[in-house]
C-alpha atoms as a PDB file:
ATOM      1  CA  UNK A   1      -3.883 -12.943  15.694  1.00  0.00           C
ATOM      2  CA  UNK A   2      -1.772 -11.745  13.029  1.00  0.00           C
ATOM      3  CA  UNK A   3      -1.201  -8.787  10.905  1.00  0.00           C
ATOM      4  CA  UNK A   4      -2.455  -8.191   7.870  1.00  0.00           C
ATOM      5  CA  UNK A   5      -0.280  -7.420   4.598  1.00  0.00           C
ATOM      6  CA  UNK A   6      -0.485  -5.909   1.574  1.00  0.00           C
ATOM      7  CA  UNK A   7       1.776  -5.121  -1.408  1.00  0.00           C
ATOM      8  CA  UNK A   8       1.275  -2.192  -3.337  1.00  0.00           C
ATOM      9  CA  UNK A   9       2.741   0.250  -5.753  1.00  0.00           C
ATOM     10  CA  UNK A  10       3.698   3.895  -4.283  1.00  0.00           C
ATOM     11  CA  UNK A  11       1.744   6.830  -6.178  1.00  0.00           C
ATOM     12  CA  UNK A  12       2.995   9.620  -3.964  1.00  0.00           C
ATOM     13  CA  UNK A  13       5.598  10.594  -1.491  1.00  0.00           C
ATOM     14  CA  UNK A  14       4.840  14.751  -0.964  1.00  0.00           C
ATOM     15  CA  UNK A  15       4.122  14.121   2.620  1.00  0.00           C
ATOM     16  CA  UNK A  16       6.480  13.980   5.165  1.00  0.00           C
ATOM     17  CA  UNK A  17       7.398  10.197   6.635  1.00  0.00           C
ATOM     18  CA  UNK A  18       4.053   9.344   4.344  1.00  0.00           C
ATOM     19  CA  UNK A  19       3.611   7.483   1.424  1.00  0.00           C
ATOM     20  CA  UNK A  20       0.180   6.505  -0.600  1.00  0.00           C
ATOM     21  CA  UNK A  21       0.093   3.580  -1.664  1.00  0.00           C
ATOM     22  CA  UNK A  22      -2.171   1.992  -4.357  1.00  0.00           C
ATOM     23  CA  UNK A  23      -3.152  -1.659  -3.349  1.00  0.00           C
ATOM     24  CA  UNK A  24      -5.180  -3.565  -6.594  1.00  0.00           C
ATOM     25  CA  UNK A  25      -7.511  -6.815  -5.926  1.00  0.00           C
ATOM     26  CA  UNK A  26      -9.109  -9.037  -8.578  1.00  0.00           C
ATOM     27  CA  UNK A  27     -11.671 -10.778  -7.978  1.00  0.00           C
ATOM     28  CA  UNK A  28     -14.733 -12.101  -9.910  1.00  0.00           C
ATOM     29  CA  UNK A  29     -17.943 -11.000 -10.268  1.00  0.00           C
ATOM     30  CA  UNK A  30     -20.902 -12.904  -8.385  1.00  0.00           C
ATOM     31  CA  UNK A  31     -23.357 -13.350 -10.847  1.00  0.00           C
ATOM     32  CA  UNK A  32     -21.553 -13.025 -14.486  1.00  0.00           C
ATOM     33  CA  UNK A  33     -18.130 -13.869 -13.527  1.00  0.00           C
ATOM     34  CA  UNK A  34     -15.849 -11.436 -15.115  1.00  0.00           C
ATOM     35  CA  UNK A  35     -12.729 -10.602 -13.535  1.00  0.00           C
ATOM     36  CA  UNK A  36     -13.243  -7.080 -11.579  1.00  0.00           C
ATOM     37  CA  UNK A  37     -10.093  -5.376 -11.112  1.00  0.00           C
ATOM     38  CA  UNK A  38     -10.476  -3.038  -8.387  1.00  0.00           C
ATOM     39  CA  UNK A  39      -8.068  -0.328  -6.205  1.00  0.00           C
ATOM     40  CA  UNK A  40      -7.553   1.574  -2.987  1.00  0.00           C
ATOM     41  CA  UNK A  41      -5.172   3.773  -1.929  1.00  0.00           C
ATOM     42  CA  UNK A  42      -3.126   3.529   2.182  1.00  0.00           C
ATOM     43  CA  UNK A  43      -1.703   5.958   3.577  1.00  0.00           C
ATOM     44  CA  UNK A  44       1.555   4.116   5.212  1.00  0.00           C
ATOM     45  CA  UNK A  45       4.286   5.208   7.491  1.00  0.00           C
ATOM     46  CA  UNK A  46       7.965   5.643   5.799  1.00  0.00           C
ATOM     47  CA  UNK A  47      10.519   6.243   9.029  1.00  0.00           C
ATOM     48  CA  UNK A  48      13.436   5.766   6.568  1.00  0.00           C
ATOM     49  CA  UNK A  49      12.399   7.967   3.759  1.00  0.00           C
ATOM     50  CA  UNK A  50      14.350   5.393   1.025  1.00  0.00           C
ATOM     51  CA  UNK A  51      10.649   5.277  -1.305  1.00  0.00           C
ATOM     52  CA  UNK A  52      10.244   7.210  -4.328  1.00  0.00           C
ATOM     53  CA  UNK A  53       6.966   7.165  -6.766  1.00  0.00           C
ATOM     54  CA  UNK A  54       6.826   3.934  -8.682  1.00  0.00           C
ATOM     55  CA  UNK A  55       8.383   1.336  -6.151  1.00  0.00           C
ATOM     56  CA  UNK A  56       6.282  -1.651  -5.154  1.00  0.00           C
ATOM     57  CA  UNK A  57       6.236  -2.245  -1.305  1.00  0.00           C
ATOM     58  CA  UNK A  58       5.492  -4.804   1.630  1.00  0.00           C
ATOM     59  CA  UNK A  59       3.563  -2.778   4.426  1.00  0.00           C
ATOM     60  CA  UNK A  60       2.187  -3.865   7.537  1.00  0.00           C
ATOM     61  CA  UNK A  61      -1.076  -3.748   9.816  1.00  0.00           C
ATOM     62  CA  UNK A  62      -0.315  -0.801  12.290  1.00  0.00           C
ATOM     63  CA  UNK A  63      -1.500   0.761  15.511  1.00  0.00           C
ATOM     64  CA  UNK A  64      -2.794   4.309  14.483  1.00  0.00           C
ATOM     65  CA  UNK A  65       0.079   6.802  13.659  1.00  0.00           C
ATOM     66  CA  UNK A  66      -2.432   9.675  12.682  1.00  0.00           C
ATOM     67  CA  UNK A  67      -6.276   9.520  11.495  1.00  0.00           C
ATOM     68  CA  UNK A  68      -5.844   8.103   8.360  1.00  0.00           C
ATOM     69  CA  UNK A  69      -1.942   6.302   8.709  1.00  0.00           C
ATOM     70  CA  UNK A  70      -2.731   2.432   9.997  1.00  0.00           C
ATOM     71  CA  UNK A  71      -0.268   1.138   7.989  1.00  0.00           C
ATOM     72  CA  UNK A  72       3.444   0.727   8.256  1.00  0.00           C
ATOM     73  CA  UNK A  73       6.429   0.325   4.914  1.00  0.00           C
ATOM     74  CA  UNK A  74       8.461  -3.081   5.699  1.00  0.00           C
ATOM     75  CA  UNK A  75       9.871  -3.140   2.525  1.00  0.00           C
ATOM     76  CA  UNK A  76      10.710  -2.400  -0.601  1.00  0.00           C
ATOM     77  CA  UNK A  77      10.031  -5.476  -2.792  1.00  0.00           C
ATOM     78  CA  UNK A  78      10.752  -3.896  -6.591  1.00  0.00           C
ATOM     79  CA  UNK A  79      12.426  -0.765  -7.007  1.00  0.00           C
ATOM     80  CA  UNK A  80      11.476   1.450  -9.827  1.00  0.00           C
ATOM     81  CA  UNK A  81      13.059   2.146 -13.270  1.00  0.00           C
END
C-alpha cells in the first residue's frame, strides 16, 4: 500500500522541528453543485528546519512522531516571496 500525499501551504513554524500546514480541497456539492472550497490544517515533521511561513510543501504519510504529528516535510515545492 502506499503513502498518502498532500501539498500544502505552511501557516506556522513556532514549534520546534514542527510545521502546520494548511492543506485546501475543492470539491462539489452533492445536491446543488457549487464548488466547496474547504481546509485543514497537519501538523508535519521538519528535521531540517529550511521552512519558513508562506512556502508550499510536499509531505508524506508518517508513522506517529507525537499525538498529533503523522505527517512528514519531503519538500519544498514553491518557496515564498
Amino acid at each position: 500500500m502506499s503513502k498518502k500525499e498532500k501539498i500544502g501551504q505552511i501557516v506556522s513554524t513556532k514549534m520546534n522541528n514542527t510545521v502546520v500546514v494548511e492543506v485546501e480541497a475543492h470539491k462539489a456539492h452533492p445536491r446543488y453543485k457549487k464548488i466547496i472550497c474547504t481546509s485543514k490544517k497537519y501538523k508535519a515533521h521538519n528535521e531540517e528546519l529550511d521552512c519558513v511561513v508562506g512556502d508550499q510543501v510536499k509531505m508524506v504519510e508518517h508513522k506517529p512522531i507525537s499525538k498529533s504529528k503523522l505527517w512528514k516535510v519531503v519538500e519544498i515545492t514553491k518557496k515564498a516571496n
